[in-house]
Protein backbone atom coordinates (compact mmCIF):
# COMPACT_ATOMS: atom_id res chain seq x y z
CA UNK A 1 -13.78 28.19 -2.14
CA UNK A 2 -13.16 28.44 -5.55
CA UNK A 3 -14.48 30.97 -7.65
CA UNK A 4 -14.93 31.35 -11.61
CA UNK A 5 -15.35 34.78 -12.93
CA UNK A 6 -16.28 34.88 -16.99
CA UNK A 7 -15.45 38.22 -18.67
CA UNK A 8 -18.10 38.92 -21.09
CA UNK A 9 -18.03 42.95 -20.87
CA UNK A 10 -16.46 43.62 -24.06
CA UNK A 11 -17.93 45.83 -27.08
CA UNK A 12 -17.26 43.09 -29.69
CA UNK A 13 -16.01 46.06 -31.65
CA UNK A 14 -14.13 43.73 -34.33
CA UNK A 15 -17.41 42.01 -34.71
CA UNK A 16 -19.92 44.69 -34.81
CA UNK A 17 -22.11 43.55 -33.05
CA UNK A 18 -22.36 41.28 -29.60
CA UNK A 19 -20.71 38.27 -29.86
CA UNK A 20 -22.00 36.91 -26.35
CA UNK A 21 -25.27 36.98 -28.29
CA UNK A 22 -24.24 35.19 -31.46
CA UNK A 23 -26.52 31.85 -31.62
CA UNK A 24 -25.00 28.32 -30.91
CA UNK A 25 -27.24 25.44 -31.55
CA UNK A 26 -29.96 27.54 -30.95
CA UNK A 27 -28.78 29.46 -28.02
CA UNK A 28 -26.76 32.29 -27.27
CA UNK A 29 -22.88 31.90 -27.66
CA UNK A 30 -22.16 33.30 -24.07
CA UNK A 31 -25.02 31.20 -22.25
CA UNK A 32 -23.35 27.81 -24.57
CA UNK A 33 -20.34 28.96 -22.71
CA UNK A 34 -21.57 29.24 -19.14
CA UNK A 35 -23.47 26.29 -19.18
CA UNK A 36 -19.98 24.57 -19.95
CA UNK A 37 -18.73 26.21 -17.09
CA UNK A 38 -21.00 25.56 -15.08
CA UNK A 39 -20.31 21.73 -15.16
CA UNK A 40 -16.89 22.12 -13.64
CA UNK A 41 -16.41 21.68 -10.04
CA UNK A 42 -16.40 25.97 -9.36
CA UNK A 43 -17.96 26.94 -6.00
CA UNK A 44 -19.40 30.04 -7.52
CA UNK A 45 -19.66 31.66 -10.86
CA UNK A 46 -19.35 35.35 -11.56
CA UNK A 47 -19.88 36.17 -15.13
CA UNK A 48 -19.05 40.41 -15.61
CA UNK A 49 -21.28 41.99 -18.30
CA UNK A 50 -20.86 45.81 -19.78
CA UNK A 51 -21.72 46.47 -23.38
CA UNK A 52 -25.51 45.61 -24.21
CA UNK A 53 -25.66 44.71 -20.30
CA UNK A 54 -29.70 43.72 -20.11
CA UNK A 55 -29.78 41.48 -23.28
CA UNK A 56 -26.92 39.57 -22.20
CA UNK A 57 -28.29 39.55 -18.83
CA UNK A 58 -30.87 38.26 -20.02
CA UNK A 59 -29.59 35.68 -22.29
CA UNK A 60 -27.95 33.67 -18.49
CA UNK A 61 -30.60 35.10 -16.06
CA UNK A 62 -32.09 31.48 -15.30
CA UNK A 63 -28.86 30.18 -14.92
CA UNK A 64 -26.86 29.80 -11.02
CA UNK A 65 -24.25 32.42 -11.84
CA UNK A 66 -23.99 36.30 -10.13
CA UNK A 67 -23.90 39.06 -12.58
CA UNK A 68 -21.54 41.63 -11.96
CA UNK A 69 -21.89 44.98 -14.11
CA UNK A 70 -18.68 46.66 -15.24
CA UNK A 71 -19.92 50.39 -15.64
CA UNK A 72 -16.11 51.17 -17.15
CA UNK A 73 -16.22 48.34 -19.86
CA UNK A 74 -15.51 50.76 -22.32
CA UNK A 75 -12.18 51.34 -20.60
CA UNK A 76 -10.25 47.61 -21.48
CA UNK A 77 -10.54 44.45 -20.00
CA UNK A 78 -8.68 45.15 -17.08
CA UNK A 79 -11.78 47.04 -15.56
CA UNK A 80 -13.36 43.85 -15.79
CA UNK A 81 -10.89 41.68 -13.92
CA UNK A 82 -11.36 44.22 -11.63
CA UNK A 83 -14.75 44.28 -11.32
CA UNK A 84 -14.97 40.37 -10.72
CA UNK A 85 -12.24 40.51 -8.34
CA UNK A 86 -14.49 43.12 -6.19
CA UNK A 87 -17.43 40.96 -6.04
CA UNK A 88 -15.84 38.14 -4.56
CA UNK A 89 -16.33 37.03 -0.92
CA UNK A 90 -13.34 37.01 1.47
CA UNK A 91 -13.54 33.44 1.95
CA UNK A 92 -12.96 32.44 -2.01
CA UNK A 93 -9.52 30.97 -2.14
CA UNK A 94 -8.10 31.28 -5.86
CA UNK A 95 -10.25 32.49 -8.88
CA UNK A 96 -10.21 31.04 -12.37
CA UNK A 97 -10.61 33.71 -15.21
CA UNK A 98 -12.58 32.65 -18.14
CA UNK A 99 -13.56 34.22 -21.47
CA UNK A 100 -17.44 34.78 -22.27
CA UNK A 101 -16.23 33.89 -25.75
CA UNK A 102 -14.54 30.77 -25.68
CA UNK A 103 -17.05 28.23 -26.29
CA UNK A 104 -15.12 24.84 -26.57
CA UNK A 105 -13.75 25.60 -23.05
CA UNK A 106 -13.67 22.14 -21.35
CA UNK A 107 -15.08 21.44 -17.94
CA UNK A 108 -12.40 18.98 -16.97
CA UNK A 109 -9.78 21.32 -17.57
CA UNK A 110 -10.70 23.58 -15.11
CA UNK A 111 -11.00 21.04 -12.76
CA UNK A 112 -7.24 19.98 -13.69
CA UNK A 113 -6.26 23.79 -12.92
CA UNK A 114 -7.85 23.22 -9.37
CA UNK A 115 -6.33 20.21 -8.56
CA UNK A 116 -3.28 21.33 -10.01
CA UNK A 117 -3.59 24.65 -7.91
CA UNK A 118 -4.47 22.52 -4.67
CA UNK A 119 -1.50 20.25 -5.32
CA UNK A 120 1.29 22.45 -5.40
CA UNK A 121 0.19 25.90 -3.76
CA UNK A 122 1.08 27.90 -6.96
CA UNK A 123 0.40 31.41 -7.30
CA UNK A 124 -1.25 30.88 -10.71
CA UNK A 125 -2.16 27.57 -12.76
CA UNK A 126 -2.41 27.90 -16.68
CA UNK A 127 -2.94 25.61 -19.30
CA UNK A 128 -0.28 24.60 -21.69
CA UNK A 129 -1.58 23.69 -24.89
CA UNK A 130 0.31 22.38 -28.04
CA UNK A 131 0.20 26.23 -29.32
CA UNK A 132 1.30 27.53 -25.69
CA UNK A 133 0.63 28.71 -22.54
CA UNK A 134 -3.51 30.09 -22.48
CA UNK A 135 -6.77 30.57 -21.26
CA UNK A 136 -8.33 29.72 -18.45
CA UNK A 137 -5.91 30.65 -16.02
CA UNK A 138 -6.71 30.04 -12.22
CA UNK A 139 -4.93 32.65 -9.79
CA UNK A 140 -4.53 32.03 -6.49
CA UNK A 141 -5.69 35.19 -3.72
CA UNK A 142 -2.17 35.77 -2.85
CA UNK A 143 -2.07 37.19 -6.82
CA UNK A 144 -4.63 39.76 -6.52
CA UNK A 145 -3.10 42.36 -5.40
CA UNK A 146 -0.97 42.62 -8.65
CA UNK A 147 -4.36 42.04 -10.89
CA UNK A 148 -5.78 45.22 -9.23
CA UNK A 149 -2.87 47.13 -10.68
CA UNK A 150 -3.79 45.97 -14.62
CA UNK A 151 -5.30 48.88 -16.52
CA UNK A 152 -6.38 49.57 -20.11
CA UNK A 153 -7.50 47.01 -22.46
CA UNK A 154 -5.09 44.37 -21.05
CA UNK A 155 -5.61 41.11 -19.48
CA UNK A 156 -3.29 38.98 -17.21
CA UNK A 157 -1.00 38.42 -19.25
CA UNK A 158 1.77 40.52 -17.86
CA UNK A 159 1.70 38.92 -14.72
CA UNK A 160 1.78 35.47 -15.87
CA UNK A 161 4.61 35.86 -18.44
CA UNK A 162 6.59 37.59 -15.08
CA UNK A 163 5.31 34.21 -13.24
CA UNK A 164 6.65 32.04 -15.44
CA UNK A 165 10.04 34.13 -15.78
CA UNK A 166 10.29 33.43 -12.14
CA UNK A 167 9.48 29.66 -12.34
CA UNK A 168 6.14 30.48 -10.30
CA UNK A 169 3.41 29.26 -12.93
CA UNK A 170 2.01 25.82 -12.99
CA UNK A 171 1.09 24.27 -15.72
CA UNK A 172 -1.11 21.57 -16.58
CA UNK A 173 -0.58 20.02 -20.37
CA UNK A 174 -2.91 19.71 -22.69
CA UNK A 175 -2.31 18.12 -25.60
CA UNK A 176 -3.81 20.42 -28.25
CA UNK A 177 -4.48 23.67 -29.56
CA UNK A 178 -6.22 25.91 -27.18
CA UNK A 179 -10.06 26.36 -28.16
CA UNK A 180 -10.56 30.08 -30.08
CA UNK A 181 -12.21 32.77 -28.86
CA UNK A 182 -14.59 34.84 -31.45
CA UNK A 183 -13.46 38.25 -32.01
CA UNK A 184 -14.68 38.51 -36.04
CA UNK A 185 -17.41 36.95 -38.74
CA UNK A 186 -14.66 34.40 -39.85
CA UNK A 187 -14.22 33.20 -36.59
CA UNK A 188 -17.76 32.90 -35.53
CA UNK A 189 -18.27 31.16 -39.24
CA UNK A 190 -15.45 28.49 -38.42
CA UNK A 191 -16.44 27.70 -34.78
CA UNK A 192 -19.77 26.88 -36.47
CA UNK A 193 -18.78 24.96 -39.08
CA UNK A 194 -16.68 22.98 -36.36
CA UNK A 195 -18.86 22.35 -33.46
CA UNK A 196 -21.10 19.09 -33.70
CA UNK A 197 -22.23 18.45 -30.69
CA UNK A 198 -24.71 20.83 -28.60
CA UNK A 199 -24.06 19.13 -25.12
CA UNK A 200 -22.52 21.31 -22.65
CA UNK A 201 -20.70 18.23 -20.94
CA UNK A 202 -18.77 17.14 -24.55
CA UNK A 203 -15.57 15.60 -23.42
CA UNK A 204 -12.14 17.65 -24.93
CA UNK A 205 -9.44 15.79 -26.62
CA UNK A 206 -8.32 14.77 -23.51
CA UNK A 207 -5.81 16.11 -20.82
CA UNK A 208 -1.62 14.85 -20.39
């Protein structure tokens, strides 16, 4: 069993206001994302909430996911990781981590990080776009252990920089630049200004 857990606790303090709210062709920006997610090949979605908790609750409540409420949001992503890590069953295999704010993730590259990741056994599976290695990045169970231990407002990053030091980390290549995340105005103003199409199956540029 594969598992996808979407962080999308965060205060949006760079923002000022909730950027998993933020409307996308009419909807909000976090339930654009899901609904991308959603049409990858993941067993089960977990999608961890904190800040404004009941709107964006809200915003994904008809959808097939599991909420999972972060009561120490305001203490860094990696009480978040944590908390999606907790709500997993014993039975879920590897987990892929995915950002609430990443809108032009692409289904079919998560499902290259799980074949990857069934292919070759590897502790973690990442990306590697034409501006480096990024986000999603699948872990596999043997890997939790060490994501318990994150604290602050820190991601995984750590641990799969020490992965790939250690010639641990799968990659799959993609050939280019990874899709942006929205952390201010100008970023929410240019991922308007380029996304077209409001279908949450749009095909990426294509994986190599």
């Amino acid at each position: 069993m594969i598992a996808g857990i979407v962080l999308a606790a965060g205060r949006s303090s760079r923002l000022g206001r909730p950027k998993q709210l933020l409307p996308i062709h009419g909807e909000p920006l976090l339930r654009y994302t899901v609904r991308r997610i959603l049409a990858s090949p993941l067993d089960d979605v977990f999608v961890v909430v904190g800040h404004e908790a009941d709107a964006v609750h809200a915003a994904i409540a008809d959808l097939p996911v599991q909420i999972v409420f972060n009561a120490d949001f305001a203490r860094g992503q990696s009480t978040s990781v944590r908390a999606g890590l907790g709500a997993l069953s014993p039975e879920t295999e590897a987990a892929v981590f995915l950002l609430g704010d990443q809108p032009g993730i692409d289904p079919n590259l998560i499902a290259a990080l799980i074949a990857a990741w069934r292919a070759s056994n590897a502790p973690a599976v990442a990306p590697h776009y034409s501006n480096g290695v990024g986000n999603p990045v699948l872990f596999d169970c043997s890997v939790y252990t060490n994501l318990l231990t994150l604290e602050g407002d820190q991601g995984a990053k750590p641990i799969i920089r020490d992965l790939e030091l250690k010639g641990l980390l799968e990659t799959v290549a993609v050939p280019h630049a990874s899709p942006p995340d929205i952390d201010t105005n100008s970023d929410y103003a240019a991922l308007l200004a380029s996304t077209k199409s409001p279908s949450p199956c749009a095909q990426g540029e294509g994986l190599g």
